[in-house]
N, C-alpha and C. Protein backbone atom coordinates (compact mmCIF):
# COMPACT_ATOMS: atom_id res chain seq x y z
N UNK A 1 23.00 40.84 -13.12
CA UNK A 1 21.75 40.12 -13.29
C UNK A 1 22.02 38.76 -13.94
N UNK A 2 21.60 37.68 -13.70
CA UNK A 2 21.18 36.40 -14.30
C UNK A 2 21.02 36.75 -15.80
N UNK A 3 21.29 35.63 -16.45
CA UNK A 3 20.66 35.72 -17.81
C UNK A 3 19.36 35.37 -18.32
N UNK A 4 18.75 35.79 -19.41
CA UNK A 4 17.48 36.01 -19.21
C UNK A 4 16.88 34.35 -19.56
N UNK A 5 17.49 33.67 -19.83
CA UNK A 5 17.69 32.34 -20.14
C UNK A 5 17.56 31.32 -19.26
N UNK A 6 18.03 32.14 -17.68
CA UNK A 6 18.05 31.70 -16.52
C UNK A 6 16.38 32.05 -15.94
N UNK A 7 16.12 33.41 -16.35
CA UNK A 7 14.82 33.49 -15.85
C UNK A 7 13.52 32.53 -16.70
N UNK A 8 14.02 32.23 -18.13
CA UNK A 8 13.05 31.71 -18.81
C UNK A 8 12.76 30.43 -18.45
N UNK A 9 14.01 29.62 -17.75
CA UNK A 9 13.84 28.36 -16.94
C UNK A 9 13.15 27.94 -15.98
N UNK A 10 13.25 29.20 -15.26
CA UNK A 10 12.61 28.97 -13.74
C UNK A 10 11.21 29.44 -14.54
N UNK A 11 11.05 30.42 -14.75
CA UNK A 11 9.79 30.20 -15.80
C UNK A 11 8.69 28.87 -15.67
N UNK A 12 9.38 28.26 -16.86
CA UNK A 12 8.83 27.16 -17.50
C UNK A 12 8.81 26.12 -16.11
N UNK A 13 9.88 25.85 -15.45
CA UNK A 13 9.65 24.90 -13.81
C UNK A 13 8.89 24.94 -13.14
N UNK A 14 8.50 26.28 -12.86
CA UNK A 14 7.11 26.68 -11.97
C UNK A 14 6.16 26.41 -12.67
N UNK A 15 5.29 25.97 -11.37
CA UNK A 15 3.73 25.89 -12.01
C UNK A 15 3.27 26.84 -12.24
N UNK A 16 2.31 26.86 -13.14
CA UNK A 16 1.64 27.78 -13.87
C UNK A 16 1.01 29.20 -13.17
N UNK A 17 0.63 28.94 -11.98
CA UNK A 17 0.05 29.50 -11.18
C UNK A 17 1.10 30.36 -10.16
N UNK A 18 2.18 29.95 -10.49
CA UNK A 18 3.24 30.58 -9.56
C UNK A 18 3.68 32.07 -9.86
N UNK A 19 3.67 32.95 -8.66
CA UNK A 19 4.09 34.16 -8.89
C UNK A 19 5.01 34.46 -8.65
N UNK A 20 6.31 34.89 -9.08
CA UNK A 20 7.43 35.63 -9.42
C UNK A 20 7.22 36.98 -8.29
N UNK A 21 8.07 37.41 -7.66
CA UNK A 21 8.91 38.90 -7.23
C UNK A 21 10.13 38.83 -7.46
N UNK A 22 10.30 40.39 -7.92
CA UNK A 22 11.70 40.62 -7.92
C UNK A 22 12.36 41.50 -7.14
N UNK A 23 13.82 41.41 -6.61
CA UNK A 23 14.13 43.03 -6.20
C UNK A 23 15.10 43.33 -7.15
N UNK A 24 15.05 44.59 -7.02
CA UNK A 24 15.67 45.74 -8.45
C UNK A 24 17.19 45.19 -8.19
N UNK A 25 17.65 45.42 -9.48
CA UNK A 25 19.18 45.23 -9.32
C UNK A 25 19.66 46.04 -8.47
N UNK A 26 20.83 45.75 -7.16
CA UNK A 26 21.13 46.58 -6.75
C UNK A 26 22.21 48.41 -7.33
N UNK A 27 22.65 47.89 -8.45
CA UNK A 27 23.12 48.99 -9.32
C UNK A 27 22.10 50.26 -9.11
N UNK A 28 20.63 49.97 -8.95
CA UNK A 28 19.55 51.05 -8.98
C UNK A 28 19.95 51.45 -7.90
N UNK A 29 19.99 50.68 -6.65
CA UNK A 29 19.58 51.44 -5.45
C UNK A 29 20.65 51.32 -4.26
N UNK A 30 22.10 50.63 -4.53
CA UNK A 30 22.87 50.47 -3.71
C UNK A 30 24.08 51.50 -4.27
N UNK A 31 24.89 51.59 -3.38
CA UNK A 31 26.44 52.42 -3.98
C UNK A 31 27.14 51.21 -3.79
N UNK A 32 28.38 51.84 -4.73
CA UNK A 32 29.81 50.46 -4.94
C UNK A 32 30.46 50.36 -3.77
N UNK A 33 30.02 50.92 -2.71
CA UNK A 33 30.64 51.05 -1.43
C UNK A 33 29.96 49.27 -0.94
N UNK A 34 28.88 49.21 -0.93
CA UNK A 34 28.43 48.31 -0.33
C UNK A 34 28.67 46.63 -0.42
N UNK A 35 28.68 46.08 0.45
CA UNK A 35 29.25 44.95 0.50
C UNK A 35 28.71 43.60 -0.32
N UNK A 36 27.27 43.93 -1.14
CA UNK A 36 26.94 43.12 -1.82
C UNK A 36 27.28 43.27 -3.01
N UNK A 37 28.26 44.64 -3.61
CA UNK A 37 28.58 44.68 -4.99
C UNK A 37 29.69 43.45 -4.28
N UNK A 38 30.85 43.30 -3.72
CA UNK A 38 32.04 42.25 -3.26
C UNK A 38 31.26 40.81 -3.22
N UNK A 39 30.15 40.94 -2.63
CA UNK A 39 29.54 39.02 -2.87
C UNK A 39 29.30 38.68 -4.22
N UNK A 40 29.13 39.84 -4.72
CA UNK A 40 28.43 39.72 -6.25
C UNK A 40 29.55 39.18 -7.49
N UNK A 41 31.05 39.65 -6.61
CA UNK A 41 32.20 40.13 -7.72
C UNK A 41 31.88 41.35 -8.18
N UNK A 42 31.15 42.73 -8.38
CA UNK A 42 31.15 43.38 -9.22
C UNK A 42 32.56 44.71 -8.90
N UNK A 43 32.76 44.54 -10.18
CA UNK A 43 33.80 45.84 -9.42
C UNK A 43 33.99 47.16 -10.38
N UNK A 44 33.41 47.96 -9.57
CA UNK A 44 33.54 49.47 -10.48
C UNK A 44 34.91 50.16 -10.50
N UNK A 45 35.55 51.13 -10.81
CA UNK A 45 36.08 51.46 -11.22
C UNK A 45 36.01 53.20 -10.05
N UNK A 46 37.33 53.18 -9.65
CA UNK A 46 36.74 54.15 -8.79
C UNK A 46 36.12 55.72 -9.36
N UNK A 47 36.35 56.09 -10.68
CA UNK A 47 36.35 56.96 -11.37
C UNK A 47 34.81 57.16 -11.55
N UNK A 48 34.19 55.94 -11.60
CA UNK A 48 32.66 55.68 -12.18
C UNK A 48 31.55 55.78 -11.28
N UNK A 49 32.51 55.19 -9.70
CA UNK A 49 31.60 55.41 -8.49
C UNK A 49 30.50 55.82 -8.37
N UNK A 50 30.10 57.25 -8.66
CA UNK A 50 29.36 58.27 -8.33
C UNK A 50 28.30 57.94 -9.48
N UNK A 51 28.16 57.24 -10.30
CA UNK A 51 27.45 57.00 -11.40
C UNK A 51 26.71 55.42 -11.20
N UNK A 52 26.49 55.15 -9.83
CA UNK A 52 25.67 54.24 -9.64
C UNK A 52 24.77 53.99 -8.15
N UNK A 53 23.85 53.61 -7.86
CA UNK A 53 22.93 53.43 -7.08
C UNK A 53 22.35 54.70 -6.30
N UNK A 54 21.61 54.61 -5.65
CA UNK A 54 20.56 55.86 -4.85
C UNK A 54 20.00 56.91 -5.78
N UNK A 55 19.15 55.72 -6.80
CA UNK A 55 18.49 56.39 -8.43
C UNK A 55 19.11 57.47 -8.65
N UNK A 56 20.49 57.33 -9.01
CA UNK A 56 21.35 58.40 -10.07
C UNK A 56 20.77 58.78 -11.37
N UNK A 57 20.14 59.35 -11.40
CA UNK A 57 20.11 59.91 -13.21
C UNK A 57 21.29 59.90 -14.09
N UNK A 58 21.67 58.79 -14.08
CA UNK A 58 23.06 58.30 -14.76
C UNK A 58 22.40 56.84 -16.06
N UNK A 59 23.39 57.47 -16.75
CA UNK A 59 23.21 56.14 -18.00
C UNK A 59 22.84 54.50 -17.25
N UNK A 60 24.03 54.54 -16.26
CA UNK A 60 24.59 53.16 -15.71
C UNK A 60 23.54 52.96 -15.00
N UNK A 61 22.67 53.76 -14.28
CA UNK A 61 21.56 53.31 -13.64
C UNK A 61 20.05 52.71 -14.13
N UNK A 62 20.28 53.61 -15.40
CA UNK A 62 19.25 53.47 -16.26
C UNK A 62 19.01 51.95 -17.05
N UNK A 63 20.45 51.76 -17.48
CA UNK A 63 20.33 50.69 -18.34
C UNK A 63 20.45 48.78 -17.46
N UNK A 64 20.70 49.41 -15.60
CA UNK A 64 20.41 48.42 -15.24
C UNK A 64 19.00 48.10 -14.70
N UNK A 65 18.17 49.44 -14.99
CA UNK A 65 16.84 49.30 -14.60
C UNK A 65 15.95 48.85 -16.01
N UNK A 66 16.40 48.88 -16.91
CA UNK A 66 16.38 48.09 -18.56
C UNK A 66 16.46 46.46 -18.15
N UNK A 67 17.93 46.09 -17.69
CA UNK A 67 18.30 44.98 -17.24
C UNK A 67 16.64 44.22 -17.01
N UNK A 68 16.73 44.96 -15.11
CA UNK A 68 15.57 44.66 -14.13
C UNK A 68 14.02 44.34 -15.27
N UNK A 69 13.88 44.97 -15.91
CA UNK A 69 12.79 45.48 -16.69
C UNK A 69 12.74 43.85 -17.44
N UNK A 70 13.44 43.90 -17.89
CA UNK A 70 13.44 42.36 -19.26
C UNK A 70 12.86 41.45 -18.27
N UNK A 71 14.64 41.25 -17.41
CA UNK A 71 13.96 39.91 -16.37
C UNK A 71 12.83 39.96 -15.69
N UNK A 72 12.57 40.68 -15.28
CA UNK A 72 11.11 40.82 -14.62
C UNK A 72 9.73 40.40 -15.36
N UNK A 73 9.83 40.96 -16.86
CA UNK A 73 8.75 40.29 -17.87
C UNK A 73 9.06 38.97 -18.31
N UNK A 74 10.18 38.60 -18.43
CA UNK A 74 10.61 37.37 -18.54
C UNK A 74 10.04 36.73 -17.79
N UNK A 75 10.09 36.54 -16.30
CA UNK A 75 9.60 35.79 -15.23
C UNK A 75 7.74 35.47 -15.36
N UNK A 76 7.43 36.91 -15.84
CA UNK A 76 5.94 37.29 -15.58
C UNK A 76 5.86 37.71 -14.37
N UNK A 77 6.88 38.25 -13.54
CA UNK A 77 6.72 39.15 -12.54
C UNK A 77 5.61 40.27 -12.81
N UNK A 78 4.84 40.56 -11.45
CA UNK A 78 3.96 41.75 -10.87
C UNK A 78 4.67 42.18 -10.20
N UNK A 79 5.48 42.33 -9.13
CA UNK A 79 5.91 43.26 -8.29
C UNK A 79 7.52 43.24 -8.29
N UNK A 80 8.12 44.63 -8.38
CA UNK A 80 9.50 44.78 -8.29
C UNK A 80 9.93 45.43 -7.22
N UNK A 81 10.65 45.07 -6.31
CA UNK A 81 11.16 45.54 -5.23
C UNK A 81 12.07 46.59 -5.14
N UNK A 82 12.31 47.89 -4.68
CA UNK A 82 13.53 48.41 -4.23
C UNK A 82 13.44 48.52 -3.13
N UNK A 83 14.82 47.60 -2.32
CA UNK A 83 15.35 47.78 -1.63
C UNK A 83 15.88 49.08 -1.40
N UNK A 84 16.57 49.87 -0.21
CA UNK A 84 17.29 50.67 -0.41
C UNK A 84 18.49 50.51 1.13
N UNK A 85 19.56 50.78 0.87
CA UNK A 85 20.30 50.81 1.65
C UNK A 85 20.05 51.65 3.06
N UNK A 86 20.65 51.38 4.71
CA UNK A 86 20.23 52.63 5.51
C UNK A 86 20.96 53.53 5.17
N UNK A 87 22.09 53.58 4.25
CA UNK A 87 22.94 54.72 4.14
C UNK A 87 22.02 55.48 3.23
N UNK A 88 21.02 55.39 2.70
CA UNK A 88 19.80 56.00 1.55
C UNK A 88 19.28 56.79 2.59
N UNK A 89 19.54 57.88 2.83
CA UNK A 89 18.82 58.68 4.22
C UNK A 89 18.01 59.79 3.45
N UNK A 90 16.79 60.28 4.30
CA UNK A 90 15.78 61.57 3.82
C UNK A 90 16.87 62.37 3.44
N UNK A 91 17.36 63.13 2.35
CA UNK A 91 17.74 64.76 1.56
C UNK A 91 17.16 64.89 0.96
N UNK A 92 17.52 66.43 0.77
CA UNK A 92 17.13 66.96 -0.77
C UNK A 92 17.73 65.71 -2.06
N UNK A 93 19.17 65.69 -1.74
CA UNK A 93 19.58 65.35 -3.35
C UNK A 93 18.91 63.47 -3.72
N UNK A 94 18.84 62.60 -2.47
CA UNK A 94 18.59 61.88 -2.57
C UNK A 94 16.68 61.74 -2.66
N UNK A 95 16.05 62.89 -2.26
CA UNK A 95 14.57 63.11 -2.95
C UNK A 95 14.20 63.23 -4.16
N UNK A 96 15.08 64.21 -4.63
CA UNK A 96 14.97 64.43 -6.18
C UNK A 96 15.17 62.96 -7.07
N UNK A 97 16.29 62.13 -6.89
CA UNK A 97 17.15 61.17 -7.37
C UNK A 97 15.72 60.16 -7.56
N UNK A 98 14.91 59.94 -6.28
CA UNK A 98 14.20 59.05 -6.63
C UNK A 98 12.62 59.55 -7.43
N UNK A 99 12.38 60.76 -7.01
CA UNK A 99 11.33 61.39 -7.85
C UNK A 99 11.65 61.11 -9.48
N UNK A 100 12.92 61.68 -9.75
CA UNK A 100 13.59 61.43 -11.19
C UNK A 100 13.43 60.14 -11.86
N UNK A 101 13.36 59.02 -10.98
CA UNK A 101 13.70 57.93 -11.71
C UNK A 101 12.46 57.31 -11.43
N UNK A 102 11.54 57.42 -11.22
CA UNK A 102 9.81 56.81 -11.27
C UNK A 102 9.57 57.70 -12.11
N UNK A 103 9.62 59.22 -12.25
CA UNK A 103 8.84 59.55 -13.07
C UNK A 103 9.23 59.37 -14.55
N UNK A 104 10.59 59.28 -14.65
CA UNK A 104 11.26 58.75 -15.92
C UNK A 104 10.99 56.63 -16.30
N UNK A 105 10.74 55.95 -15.22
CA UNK A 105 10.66 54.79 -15.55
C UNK A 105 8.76 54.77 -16.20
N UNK A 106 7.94 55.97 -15.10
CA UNK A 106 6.64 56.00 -15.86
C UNK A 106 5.76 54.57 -15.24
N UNK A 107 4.16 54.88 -15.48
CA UNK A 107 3.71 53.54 -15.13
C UNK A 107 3.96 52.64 -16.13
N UNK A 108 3.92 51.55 -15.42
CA UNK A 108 4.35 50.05 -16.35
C UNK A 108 3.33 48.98 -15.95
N UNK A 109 3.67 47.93 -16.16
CA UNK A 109 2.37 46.74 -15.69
C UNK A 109 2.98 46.39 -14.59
N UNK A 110 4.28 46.85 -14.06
CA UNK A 110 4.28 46.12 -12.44
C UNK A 110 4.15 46.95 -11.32
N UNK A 111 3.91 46.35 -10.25
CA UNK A 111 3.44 47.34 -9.07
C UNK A 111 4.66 47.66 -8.28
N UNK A 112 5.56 48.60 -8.16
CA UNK A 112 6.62 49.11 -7.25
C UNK A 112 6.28 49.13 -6.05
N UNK A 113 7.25 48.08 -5.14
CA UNK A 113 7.56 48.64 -3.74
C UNK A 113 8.65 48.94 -2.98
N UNK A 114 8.74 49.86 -2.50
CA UNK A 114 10.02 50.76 -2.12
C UNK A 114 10.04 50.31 -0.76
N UNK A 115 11.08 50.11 -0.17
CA UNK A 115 11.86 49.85 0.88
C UNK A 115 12.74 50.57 1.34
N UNK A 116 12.43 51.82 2.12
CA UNK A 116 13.35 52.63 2.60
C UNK A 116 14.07 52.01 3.81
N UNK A 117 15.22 51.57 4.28
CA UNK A 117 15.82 51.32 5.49
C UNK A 117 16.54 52.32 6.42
N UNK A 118 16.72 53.72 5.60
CA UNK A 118 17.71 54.29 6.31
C UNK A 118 16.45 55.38 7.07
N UNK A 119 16.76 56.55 7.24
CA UNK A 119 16.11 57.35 8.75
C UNK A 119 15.32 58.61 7.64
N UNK A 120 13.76 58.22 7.51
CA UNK A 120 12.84 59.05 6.65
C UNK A 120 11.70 59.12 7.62
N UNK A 121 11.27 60.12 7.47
CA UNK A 121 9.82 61.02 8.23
C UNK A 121 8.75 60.05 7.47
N UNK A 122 7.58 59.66 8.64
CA UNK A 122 6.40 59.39 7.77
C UNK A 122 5.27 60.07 6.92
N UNK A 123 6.06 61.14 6.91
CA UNK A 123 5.03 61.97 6.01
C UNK A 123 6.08 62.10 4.80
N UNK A 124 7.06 62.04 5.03
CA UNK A 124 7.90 62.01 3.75
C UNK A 124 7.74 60.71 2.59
N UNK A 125 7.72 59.49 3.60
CA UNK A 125 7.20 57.93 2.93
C UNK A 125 6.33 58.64 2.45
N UNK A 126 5.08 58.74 2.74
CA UNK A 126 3.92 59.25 2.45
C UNK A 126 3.56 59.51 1.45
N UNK A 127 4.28 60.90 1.16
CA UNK A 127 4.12 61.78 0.06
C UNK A 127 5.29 61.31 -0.91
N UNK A 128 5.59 60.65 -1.03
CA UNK A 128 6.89 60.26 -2.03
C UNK A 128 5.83 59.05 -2.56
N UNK A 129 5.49 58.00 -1.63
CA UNK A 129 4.78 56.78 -2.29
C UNK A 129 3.31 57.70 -3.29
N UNK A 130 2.54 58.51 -2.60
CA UNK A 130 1.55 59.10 -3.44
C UNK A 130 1.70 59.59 -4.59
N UNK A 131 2.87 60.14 -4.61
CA UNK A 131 3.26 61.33 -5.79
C UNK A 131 3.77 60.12 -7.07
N UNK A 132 4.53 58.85 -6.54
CA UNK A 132 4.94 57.99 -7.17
C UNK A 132 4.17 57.21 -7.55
N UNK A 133 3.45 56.62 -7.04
CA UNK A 133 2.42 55.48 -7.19
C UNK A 133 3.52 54.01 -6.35
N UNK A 134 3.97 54.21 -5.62
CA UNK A 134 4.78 53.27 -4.84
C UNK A 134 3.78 52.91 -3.55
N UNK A 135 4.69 51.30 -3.44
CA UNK A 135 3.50 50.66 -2.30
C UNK A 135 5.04 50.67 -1.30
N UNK A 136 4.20 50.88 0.04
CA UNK A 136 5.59 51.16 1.43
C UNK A 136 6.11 49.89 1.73
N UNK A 137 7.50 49.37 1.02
CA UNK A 137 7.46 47.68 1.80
C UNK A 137 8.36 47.95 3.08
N UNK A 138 7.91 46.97 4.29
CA UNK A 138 8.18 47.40 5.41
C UNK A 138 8.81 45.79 6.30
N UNK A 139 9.29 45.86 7.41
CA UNK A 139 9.20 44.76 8.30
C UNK A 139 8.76 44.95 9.16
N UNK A 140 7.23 44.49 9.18
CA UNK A 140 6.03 44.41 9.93
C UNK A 140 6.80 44.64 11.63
N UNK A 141 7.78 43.99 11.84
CA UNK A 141 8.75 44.27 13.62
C UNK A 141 9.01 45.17 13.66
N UNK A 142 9.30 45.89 12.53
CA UNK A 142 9.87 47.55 12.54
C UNK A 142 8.33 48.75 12.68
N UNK A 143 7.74 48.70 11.69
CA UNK A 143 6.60 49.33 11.59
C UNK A 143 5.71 48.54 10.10
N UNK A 144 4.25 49.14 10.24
CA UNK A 144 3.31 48.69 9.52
C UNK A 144 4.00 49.51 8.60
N UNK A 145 2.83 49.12 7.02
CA UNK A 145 2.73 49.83 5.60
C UNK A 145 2.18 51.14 5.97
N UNK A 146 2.78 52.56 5.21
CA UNK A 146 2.06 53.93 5.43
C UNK A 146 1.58 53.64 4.30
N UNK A 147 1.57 53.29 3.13
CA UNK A 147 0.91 53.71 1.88
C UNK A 147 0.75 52.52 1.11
N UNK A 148 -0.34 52.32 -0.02
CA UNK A 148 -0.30 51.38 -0.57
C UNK A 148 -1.07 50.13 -0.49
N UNK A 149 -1.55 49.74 -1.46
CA UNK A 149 -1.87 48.17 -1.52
C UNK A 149 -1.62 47.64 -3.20
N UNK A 150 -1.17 46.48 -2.55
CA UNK A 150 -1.78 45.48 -1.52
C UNK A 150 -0.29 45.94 -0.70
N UNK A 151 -0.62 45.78 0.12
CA UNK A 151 0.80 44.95 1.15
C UNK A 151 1.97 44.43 0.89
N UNK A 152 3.38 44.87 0.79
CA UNK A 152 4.40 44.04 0.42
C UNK A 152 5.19 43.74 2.09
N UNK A 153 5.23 43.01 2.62
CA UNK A 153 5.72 42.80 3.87
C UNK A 153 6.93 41.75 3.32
N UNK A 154 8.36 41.70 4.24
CA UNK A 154 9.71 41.73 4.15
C UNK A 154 10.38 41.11 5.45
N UNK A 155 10.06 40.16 6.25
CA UNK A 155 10.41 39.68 7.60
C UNK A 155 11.62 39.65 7.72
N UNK A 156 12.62 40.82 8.29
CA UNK A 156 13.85 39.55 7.94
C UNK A 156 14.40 39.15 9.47
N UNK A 157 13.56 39.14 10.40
CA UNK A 157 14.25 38.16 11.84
C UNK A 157 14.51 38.98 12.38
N UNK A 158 13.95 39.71 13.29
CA UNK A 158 14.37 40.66 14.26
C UNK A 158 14.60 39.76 15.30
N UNK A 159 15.65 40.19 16.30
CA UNK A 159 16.52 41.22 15.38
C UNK A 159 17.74 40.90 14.78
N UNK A 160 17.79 39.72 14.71
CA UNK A 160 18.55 39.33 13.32
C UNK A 160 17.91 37.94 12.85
N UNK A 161 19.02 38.28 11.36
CA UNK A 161 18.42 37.10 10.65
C UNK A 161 18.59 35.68 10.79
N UNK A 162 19.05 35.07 12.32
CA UNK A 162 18.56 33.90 13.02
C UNK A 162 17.76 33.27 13.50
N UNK A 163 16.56 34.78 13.18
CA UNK A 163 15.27 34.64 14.39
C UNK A 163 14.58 33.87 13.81
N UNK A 164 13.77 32.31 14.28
CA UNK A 164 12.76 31.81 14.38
C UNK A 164 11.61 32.25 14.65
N UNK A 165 10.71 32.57 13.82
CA UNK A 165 9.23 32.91 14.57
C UNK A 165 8.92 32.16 14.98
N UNK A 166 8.15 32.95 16.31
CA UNK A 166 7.50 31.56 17.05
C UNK A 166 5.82 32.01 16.44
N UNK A 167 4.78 30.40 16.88
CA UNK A 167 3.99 30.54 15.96
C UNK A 167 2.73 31.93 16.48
N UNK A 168 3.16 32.54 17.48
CA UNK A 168 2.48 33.40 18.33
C UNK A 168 2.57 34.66 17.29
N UNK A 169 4.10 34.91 17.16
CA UNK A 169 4.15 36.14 16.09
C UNK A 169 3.84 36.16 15.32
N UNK A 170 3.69 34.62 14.34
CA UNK A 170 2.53 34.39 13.02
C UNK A 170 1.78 34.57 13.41
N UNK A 171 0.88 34.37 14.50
CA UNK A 171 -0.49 34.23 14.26
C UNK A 171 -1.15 35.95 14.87
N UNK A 172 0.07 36.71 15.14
CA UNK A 172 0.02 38.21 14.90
C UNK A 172 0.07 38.50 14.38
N UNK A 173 0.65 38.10 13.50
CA UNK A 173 0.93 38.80 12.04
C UNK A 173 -0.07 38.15 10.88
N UNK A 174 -0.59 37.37 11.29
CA UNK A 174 -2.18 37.19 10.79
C UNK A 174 -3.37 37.90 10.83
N UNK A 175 -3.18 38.38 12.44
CA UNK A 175 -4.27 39.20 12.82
C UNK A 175 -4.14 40.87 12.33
N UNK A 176 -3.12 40.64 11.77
CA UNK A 176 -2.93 42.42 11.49
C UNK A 176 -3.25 42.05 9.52
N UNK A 177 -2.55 41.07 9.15
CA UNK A 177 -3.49 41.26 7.67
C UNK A 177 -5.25 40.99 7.46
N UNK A 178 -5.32 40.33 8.40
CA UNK A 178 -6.94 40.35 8.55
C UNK A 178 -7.17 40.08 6.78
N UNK A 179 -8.09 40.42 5.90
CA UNK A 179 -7.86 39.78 4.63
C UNK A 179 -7.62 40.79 3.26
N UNK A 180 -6.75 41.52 4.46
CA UNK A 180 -6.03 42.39 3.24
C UNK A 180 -4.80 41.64 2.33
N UNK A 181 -5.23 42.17 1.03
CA UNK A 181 -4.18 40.86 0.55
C UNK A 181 -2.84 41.31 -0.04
N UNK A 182 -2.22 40.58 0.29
CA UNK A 182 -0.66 40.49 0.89
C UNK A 182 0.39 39.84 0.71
N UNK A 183 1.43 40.59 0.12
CA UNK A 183 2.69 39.74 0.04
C UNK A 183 3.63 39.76 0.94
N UNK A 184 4.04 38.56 1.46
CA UNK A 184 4.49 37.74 2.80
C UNK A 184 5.91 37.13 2.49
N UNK A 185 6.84 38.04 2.56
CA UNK A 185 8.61 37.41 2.16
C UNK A 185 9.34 37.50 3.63
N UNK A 186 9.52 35.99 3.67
CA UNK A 186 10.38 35.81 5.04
C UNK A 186 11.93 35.57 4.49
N UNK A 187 12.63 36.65 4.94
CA UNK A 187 14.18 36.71 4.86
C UNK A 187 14.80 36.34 5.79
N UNK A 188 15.05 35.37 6.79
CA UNK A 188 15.82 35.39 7.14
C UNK A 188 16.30 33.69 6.81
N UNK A 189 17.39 33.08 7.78
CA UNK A 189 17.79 31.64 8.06
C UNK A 189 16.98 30.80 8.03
N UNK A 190 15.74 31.13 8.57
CA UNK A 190 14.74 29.98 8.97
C UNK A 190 13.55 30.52 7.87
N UNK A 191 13.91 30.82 7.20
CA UNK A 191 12.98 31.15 5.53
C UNK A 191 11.75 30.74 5.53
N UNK A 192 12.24 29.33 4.76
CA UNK A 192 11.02 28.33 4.51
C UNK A 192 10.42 27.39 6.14
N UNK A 193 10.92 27.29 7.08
CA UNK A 193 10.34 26.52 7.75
C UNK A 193 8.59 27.55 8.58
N UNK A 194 9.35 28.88 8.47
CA UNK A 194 8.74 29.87 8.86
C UNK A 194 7.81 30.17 8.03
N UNK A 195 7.88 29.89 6.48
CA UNK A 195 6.83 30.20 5.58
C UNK A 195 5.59 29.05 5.74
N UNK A 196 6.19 27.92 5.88
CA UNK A 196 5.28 26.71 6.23
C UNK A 196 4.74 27.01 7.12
N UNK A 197 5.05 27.16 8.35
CA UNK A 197 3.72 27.39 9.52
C UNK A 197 3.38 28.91 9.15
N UNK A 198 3.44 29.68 8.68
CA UNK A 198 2.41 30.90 8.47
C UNK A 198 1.65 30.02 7.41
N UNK A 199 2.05 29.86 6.42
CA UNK A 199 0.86 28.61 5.28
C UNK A 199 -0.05 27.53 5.84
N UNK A 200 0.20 27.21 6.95
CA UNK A 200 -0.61 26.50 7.74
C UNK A 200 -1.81 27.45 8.79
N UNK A 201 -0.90 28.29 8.77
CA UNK A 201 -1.84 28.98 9.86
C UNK A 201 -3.09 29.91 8.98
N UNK A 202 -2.53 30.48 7.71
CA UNK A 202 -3.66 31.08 6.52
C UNK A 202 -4.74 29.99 6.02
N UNK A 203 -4.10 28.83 6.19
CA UNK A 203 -4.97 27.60 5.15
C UNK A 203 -5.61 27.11 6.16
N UNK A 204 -5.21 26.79 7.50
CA UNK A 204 -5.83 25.99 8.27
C UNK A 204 -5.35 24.26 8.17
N UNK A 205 -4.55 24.31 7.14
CA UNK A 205 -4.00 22.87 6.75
C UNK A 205 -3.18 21.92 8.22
């Protein structure tokens, strides 16, 4: 994680009115297998492995969801993201793992949205977001939200992250929020040019 020093900056830079998201450290929700602990530099220890990501009820998980926790109030973040890897697939052990760690993190002042990528039943989303109080974040190309509001939507370029929207798929993807209100994160290459014409197309500007 950044230092919190780093978040208190961007802080104070933004206008007042500006809202903050975060996504969870990946320590919560990724394994050391994955290729963003290597972009990151982080390097575990192979002994320790098993004592991090896919909400381990482990110390190490805990105290980077502490981490997440500071920076996030720091910012004045509302919404915290988990991502989750596709290797995060429907089990038993990986059901329990995340039941464990919402009901141990408890409600707080920010609104959780979970991002399952790997291969889960929609009644499983379902009943996991209900039981949790989790909102379904999704990529609207893949499938809509099962649970939750407001809306956390996650574009990242189908089908990859080169894709340009054209302004047709914005203005579909307008017609499906209709004025449900909604958070709108475009991931891919073409980020911001893509955020501008959906901002044009909401404002009318």
């Amino acid at each position: 994680m950044p230092k919190l020093e780093t978040a208190r900056g961007w802080r104070e830079q933004a206008p007042p009115d500006f809202e903050f998201t975060l996504k969870a450290w990946q320590l919560i929700t990724h394994p050391p297998s994955s290729p963003t602990y290597r972009k990151a530099g982080i390097e575990i220890p192979s002994a320790r492995q098993e004592h991090y990501g896919f909400f381990r009820p482990t110390e190490e998980v805990h105290k980077a969801w502490e981490e997440t926790k500071q920076f996030a109030r720091t910012l004045g973040a509302k919404v915290i993201v988990f991502q989750c890897p596709a290797s995060f697939e429907e089990n038993r052990q990986n059901i329990g793992h995340i039941i464990k760690f919402f009901q141990l993190v408890g409600r707080t002042e920010f609104l959780f949205a979970w991002e399952p990528r790997g291969k889960w039943s929609e009644q499983t989303i379902k009943d996991l977001c209900h039981q949790l109080g989790l909102i379904h974040c999704v990529d609207p190309s893949v499938r809509m939200p099962l649970f939750g509001q407001p809306w956390y939507l996650r574009l990242h370029g189908e089908p990859h992250y080169r894709h340009q929207y054209s302004e047709e798929e914005l203005i579909q993807l307008k017609s499906r929020l209709q004025d449900r209100e909604s958070y709108v994160l475009f991931n891919n290459i073409n980020m911001y040019h893509d955020a501008l014409v959906f901002d044009r197309l909401l404002t009318g500007d």
